[in-house]
N, C-alpha and C. Protein backbone atom coordinates (compact mmCIF):
# COMPACT_ATOMS: atom_id res chain seq x y z
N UNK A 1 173.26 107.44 181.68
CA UNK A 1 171.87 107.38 182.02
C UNK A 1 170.99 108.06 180.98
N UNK A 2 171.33 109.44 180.49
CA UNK A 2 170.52 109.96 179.61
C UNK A 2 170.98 109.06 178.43
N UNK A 3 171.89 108.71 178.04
CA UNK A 3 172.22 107.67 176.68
C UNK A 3 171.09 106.86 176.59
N UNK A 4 170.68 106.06 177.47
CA UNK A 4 170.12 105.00 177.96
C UNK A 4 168.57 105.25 177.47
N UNK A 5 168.26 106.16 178.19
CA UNK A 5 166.53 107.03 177.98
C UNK A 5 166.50 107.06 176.91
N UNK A 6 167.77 107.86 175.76
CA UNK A 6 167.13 108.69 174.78
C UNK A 6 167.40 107.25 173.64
N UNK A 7 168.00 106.35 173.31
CA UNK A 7 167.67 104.96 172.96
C UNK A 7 166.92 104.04 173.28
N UNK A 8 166.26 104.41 174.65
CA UNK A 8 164.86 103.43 174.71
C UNK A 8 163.45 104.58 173.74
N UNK A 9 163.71 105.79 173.99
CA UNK A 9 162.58 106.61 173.68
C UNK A 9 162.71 106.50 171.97
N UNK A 10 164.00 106.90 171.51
CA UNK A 10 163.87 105.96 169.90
C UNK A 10 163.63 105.13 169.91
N UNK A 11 164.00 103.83 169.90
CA UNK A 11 163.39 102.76 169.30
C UNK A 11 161.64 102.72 170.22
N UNK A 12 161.52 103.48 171.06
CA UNK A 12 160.03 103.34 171.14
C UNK A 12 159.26 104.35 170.21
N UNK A 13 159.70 105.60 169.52
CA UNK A 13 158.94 105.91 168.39
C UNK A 13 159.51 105.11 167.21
N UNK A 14 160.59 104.71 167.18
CA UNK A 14 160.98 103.73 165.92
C UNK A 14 159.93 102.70 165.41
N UNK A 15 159.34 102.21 166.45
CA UNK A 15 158.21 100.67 166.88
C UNK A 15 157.35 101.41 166.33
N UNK A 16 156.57 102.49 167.03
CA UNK A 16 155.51 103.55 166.62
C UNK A 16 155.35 103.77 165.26
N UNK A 17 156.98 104.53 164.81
CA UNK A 17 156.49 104.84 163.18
C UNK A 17 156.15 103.60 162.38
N UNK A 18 156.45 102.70 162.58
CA UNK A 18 156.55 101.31 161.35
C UNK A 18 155.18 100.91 161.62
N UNK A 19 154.83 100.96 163.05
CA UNK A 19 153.01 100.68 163.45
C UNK A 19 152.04 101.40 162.47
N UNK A 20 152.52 102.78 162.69
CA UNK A 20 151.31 104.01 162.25
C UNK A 20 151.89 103.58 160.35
N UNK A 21 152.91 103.20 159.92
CA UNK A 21 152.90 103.18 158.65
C UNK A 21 152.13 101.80 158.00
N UNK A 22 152.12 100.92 158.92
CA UNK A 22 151.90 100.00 158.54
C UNK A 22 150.11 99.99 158.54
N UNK A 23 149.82 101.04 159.75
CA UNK A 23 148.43 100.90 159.50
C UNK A 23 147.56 102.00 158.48
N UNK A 24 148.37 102.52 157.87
CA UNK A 24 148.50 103.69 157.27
C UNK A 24 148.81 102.87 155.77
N UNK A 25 149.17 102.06 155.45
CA UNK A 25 149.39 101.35 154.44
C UNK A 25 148.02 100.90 154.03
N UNK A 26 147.48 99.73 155.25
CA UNK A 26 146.29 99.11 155.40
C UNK A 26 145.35 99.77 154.63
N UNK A 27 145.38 100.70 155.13
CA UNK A 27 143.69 101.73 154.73
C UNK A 27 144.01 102.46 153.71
N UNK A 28 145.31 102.35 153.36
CA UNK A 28 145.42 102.70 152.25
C UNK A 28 144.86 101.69 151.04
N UNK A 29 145.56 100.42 151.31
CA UNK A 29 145.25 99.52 150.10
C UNK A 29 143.73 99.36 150.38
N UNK A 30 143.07 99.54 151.38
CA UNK A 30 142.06 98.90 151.65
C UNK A 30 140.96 99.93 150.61
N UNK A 31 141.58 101.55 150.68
CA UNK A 31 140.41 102.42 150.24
C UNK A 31 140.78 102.10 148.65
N UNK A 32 141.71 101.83 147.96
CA UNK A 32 142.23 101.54 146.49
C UNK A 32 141.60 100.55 146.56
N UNK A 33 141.19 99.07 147.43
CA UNK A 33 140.75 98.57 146.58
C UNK A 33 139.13 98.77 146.52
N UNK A 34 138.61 99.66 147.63
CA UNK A 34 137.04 100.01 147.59
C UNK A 34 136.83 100.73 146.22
N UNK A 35 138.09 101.72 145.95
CA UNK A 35 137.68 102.98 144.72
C UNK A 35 137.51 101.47 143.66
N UNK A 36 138.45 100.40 143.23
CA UNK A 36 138.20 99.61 142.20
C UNK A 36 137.27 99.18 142.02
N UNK A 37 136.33 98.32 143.01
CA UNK A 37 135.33 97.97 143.55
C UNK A 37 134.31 98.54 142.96
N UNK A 38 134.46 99.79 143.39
CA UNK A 38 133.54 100.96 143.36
C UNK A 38 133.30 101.05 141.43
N UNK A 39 134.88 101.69 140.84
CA UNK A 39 134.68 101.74 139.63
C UNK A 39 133.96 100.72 138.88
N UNK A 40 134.15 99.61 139.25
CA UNK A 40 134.07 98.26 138.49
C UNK A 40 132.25 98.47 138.56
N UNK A 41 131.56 98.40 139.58
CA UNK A 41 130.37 98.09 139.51
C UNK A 41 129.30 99.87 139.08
N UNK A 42 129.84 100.49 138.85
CA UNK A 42 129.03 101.99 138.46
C UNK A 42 128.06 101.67 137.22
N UNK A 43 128.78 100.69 136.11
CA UNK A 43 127.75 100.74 135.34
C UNK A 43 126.29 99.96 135.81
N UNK A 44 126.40 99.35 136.48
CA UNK A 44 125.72 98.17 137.10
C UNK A 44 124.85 99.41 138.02
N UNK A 45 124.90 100.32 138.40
CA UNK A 45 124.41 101.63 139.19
C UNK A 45 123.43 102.18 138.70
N UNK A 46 123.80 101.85 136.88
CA UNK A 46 123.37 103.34 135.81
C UNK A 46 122.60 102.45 135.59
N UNK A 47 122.54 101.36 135.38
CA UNK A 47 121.46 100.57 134.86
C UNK A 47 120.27 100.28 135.73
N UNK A 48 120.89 100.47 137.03
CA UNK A 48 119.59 100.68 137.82
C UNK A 48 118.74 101.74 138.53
N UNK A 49 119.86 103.19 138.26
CA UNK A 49 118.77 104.23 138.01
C UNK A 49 118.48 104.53 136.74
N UNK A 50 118.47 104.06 135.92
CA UNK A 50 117.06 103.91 134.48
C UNK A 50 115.75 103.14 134.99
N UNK A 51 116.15 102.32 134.97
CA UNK A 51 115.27 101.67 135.52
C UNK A 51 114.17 102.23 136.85
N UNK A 52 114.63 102.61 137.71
CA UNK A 52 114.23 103.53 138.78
C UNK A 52 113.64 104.23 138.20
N UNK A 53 114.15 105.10 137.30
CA UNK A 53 113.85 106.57 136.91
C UNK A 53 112.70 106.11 135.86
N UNK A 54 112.61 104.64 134.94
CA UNK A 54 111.91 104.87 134.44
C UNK A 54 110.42 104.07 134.80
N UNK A 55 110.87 103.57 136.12
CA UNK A 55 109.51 103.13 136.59
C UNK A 55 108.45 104.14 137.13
N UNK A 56 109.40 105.52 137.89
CA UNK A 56 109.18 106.63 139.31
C UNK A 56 108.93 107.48 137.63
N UNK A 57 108.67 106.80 136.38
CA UNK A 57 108.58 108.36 135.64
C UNK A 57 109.26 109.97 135.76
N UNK A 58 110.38 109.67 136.20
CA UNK A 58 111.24 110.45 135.92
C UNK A 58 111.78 110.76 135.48
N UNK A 59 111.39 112.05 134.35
CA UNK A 59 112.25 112.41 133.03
C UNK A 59 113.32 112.91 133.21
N UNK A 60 113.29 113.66 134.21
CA UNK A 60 115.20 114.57 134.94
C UNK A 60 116.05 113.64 134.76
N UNK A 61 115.71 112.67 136.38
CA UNK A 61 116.39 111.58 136.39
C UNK A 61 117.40 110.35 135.70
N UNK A 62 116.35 110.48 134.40
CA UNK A 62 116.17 109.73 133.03
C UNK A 62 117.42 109.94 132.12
N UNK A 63 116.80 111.41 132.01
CA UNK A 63 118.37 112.34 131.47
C UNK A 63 119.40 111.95 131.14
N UNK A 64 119.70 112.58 133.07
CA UNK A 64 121.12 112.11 133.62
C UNK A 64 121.92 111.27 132.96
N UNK A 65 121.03 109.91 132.35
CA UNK A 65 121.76 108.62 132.23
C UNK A 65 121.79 108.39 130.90
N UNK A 66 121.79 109.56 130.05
CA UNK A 66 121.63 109.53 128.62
C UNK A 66 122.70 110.41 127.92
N UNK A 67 123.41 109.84 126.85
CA UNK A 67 124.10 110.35 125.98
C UNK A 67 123.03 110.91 124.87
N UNK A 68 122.73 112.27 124.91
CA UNK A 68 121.39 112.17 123.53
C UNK A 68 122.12 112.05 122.21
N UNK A 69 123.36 112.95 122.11
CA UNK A 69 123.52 112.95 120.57
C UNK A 69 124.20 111.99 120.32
N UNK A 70 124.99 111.01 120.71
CA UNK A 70 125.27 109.39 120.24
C UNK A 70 124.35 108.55 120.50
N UNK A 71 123.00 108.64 121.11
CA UNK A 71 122.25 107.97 121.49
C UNK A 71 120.85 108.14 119.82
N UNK A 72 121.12 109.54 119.45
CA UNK A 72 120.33 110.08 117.88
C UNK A 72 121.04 109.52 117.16
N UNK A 73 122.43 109.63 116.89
CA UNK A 73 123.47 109.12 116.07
C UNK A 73 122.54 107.66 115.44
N UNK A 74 122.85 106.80 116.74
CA UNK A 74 123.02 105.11 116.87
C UNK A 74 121.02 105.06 116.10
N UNK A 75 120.23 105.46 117.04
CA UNK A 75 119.10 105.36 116.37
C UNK A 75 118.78 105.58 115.33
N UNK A 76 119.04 106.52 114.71
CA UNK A 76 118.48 106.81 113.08
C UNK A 76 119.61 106.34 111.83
N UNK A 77 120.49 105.52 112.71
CA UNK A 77 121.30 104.64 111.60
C UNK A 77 120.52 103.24 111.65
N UNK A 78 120.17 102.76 113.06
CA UNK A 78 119.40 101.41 113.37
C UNK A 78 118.14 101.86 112.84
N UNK A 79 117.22 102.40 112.58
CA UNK A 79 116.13 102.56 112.26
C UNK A 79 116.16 102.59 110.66
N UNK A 80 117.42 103.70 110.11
CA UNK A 80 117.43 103.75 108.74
C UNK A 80 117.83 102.27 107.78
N UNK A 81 118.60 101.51 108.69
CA UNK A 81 118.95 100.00 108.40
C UNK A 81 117.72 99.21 108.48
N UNK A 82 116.84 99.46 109.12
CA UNK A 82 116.19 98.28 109.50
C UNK A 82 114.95 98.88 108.15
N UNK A 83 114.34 99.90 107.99
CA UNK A 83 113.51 100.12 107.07
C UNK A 83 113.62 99.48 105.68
N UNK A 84 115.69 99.99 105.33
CA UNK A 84 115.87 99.53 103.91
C UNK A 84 115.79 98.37 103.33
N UNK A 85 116.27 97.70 104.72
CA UNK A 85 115.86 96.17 104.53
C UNK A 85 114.92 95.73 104.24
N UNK A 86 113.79 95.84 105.03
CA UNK A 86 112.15 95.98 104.60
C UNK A 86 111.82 96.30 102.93
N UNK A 87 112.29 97.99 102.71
CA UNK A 87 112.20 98.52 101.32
C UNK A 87 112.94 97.21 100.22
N UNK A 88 114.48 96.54 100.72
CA UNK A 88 114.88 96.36 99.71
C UNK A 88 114.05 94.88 99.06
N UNK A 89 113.69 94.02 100.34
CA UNK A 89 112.84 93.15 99.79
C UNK A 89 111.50 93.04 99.39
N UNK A 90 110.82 94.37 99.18
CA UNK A 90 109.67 94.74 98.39
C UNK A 90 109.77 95.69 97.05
N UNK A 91 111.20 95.77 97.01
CA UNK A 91 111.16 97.05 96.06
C UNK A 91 112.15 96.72 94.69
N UNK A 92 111.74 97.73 93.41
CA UNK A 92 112.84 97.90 92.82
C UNK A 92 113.49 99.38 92.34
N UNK A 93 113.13 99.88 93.24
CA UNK A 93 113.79 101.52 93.43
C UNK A 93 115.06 101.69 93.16
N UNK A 94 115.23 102.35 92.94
CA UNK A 94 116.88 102.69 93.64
C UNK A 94 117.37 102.97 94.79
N UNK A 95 118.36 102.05 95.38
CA UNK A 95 119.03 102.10 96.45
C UNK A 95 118.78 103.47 97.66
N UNK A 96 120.02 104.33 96.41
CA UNK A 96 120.45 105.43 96.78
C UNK A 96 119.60 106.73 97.07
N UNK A 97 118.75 106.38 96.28
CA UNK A 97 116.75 107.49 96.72
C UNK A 97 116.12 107.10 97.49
N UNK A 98 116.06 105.67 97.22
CA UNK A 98 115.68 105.08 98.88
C UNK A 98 116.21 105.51 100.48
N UNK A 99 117.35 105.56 100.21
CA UNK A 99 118.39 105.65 101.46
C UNK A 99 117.81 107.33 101.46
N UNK A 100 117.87 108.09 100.55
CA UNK A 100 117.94 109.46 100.81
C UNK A 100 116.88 109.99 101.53
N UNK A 101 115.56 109.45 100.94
CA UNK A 101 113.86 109.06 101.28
C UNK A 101 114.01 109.36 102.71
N UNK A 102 114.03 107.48 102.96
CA UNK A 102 114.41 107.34 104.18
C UNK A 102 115.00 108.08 105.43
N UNK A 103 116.28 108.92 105.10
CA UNK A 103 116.93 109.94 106.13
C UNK A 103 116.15 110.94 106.50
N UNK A 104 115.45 111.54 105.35
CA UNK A 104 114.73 112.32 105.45
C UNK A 104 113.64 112.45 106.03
N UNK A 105 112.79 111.25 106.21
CA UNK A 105 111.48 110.72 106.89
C UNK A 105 112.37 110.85 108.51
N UNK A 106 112.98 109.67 108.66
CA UNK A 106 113.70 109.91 109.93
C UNK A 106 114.00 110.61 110.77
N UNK A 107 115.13 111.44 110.50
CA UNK A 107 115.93 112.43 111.40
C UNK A 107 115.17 113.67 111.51
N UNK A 108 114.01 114.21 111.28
CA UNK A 108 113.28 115.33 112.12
C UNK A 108 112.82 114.63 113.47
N UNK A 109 112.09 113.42 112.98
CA UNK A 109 111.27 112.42 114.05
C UNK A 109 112.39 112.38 115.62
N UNK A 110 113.50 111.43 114.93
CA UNK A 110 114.28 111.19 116.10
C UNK A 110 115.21 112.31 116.83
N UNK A 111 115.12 113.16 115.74
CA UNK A 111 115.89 114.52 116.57
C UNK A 111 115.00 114.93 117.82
N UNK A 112 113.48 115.08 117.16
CA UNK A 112 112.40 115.34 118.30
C UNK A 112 111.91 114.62 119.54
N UNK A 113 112.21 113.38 119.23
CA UNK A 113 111.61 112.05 120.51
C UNK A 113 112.99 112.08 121.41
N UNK A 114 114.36 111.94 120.52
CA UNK A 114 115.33 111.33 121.07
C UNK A 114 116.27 112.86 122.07
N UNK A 115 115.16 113.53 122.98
CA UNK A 115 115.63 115.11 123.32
C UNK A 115 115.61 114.63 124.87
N UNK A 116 115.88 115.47 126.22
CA UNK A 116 115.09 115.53 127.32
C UNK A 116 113.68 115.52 127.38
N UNK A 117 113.31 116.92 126.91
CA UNK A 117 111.76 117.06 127.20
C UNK A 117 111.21 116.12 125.39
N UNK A 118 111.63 115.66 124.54
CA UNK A 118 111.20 114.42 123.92
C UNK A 118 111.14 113.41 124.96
N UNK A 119 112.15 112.67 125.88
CA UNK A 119 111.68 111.50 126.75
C UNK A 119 110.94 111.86 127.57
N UNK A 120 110.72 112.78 127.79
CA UNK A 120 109.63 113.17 128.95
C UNK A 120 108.12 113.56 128.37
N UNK A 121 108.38 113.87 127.09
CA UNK A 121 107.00 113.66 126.68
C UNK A 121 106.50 111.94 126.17
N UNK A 122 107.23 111.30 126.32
CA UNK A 122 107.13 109.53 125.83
C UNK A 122 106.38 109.54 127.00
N UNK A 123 107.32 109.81 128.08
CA UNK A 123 107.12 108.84 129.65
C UNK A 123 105.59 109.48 130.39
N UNK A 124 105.40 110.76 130.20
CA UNK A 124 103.87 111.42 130.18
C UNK A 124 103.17 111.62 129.26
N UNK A 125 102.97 110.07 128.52
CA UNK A 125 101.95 110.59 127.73
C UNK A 125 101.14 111.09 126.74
N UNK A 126 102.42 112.28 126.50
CA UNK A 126 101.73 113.49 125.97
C UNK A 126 102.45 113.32 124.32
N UNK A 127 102.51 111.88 123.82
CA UNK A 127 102.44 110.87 122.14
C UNK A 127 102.21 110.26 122.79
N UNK A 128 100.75 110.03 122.64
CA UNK A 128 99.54 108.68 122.63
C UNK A 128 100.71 107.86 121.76
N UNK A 129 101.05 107.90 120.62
CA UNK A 129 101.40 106.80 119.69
C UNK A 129 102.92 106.24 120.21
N UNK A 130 103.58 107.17 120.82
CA UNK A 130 104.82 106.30 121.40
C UNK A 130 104.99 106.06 122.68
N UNK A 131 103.52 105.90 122.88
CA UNK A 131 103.17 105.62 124.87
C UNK A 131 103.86 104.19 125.59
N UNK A 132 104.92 104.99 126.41
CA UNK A 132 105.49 103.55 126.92
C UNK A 132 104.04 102.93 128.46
N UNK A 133 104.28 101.88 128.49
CA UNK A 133 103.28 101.40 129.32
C UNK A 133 104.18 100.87 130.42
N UNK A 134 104.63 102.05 131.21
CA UNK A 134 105.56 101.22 132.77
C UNK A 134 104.87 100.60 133.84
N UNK A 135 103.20 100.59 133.85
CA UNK A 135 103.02 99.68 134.66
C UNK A 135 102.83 98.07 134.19
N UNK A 136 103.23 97.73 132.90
CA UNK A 136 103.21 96.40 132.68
C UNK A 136 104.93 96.30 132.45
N UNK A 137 105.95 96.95 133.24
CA UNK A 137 107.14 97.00 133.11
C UNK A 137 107.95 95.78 133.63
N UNK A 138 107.22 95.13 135.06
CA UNK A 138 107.72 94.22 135.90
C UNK A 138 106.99 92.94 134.68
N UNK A 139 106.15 92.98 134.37
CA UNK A 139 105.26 91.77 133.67
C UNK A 139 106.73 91.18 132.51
N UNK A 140 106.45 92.71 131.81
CA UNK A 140 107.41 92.22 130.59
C UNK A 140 109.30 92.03 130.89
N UNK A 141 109.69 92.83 132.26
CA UNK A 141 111.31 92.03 132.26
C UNK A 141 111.23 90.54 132.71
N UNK A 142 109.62 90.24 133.35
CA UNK A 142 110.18 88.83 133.80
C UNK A 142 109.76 87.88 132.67
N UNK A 143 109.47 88.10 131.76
CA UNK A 143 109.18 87.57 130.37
C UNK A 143 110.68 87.37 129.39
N UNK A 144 111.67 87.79 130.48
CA UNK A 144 112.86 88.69 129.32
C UNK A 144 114.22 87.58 130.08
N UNK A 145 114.89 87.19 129.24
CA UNK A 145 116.44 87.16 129.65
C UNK A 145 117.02 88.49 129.67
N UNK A 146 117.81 88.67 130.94
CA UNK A 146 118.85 89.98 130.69
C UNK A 146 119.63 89.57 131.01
N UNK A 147 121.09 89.82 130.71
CA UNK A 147 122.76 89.70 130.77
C UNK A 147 122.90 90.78 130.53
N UNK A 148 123.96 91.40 131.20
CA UNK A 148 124.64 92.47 131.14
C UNK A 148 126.24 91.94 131.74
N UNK A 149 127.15 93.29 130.94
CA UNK A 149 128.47 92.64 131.70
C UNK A 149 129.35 93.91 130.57
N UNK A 150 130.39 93.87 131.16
CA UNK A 150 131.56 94.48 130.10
C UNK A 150 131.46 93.90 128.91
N UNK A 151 131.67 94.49 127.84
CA UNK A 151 132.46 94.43 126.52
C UNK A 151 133.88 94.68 126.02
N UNK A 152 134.54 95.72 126.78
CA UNK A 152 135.30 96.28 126.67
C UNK A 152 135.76 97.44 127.47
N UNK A 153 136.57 97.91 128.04
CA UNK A 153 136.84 98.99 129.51
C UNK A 153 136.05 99.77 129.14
N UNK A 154 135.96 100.29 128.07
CA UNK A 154 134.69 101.90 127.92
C UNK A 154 133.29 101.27 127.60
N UNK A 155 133.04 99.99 127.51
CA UNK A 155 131.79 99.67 126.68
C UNK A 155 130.74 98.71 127.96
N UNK A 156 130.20 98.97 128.30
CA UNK A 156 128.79 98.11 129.24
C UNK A 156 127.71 97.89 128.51
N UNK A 157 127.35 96.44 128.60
CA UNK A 157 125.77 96.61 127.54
C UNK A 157 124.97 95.46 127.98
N UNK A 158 123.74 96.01 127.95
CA UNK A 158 122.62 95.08 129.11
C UNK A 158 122.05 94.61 127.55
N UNK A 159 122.04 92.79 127.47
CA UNK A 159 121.07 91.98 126.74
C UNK A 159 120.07 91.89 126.99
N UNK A 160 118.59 92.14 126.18
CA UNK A 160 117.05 91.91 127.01
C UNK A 160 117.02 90.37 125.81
N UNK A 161 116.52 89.92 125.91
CA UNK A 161 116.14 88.80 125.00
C UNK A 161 114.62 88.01 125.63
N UNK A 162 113.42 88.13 124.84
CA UNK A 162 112.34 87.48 125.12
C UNK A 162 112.63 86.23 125.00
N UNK A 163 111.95 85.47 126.06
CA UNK A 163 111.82 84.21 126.71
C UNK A 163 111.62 83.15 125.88
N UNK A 164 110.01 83.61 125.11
CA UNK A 164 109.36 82.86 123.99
C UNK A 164 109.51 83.42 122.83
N UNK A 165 110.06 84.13 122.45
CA UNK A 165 110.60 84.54 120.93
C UNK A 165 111.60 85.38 120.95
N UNK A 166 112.90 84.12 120.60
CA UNK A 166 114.10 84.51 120.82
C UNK A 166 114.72 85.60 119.95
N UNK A 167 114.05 85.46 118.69
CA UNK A 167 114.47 86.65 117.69
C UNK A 167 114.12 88.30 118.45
N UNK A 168 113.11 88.24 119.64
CA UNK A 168 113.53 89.57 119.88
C UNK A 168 114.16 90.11 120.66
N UNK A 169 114.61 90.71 120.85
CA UNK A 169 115.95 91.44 121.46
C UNK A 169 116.40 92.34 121.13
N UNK A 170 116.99 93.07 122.43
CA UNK A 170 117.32 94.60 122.16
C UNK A 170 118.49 94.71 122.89
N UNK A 171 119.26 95.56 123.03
CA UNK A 171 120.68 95.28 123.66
C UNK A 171 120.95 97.15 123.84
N UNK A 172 121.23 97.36 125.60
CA UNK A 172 121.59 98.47 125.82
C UNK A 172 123.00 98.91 125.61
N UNK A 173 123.18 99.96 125.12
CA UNK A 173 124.86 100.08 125.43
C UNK A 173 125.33 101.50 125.75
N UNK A 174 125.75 101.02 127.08
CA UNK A 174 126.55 102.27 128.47
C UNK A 174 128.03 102.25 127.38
N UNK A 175 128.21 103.83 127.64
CA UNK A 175 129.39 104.16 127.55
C UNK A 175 130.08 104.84 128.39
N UNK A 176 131.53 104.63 129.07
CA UNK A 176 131.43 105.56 129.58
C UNK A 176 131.85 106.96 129.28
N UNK A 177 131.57 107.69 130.62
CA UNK A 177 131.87 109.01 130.20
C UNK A 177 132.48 109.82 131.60
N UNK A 178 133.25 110.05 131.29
CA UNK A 178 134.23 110.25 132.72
C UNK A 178 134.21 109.04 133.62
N UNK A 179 134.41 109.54 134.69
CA UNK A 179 133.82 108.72 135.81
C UNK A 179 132.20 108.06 135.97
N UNK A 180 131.37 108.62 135.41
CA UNK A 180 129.95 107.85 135.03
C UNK A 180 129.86 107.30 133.70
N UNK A 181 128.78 106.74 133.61
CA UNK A 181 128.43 105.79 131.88
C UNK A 181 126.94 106.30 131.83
N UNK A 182 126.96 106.26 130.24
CA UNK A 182 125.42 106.88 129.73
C UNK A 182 125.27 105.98 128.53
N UNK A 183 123.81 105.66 128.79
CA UNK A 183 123.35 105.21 127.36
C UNK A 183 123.50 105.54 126.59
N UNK A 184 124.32 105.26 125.17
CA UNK A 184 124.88 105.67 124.30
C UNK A 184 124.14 105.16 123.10
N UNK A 185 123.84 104.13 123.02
CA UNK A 185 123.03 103.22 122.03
C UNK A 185 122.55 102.37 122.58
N UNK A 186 121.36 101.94 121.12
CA UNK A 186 120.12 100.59 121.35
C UNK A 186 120.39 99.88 119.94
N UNK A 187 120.74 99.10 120.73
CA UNK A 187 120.86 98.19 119.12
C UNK A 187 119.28 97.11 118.72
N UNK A 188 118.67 97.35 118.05
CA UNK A 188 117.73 96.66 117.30
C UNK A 188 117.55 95.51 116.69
N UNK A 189 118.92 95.57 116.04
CA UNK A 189 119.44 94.78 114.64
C UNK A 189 118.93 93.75 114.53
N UNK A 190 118.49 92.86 115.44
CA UNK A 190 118.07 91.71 115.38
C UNK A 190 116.54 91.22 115.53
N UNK A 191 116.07 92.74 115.85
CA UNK A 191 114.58 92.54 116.28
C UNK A 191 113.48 92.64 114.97
């Protein structure tokens, strides 16, 4: 009789454990595949608190989502490229004084704009001459093709491309950085 009991009472936690594992499995795969989910779309996150942040003029905010010193890096190589080009088809200088010129004009400028409280002095204002205008912000993205998408596991980068003049375009590029991604570079090159 007790034989009897204590083999029905096993195989009734026997039933039990394979239940609780099995549902214990479930939520397992289920939360792995939310974290993928999750990972997969973050840059897609960052791109829309910039945006947020830079409509709500929020320089903190703004920050957050910024790599500054690969973000100085990338600029004052795109800026120093795009000048020489200019220089080389008006000029007959030398290259290499040119290029030197050039760095030199540059990198105080972008060390200073390309800071925290540099974007926060853009976004208030306070350089009339590099005054962004965010209430014509909605006017000009719907003027704009954007694509965005992976490049590569560490690389995210949002395409802007104007509607009616395709030559301009600017191209964001998220990197990541741990578990979040930061604007890392702006590529110009084509504008």
């Amino acid at each position: 009789m007790f034989d009897s009991l204590s083999e029905k009472l096993h195989k009734k936690l026997k039933s039990t454990d394979k239940k609780t594992m099995i549902i214990a499995g479930a939520i397992g795969a289920a939360l792995a595949v939310s974290g993928c989910i999750g990972a997969y779309y973050t840059p897609y996150l960052t791109v829309n608190s910039i945006k947020n942040a830079a409509e709500n003029r929020n320089a903190d905010a703004l920050s957050q989502s910024i790599n500054f010193p690969e973000l100085k890096t990338n600029i004052k190589a795109s800026i120093k490229d795009q000048v020489l080009k200019q220089i080389a088809e008006d000029s007959t200088k030398s290259p290499q004084a040119t290029s030197e010129l050039v760095e030199k004009a540059i990198n105080p400028v972008v060390d200073k704009l390309v800071t925290p409280e540099g974007i926060e002095r853009i976004m208030f204002d306070k350089i009339p001459e590099a005054k962004i205008d965010l209430t014509q912000l909605d006017k000009d993205l719907a003027k704009s093709n954007i694509t965005m998408g992976y490049e590569s596991f560490d690389r995210f980068v949002v395409h802007i491309t104007d509607k009616v003049n395709r030559s301009k375009n600017v191209s964001l590029i998220l990197k990541r950085d741990g578990l979040a991604w930061k604007l890392s570079a702006i590529d110009i090159s084509k504008v």
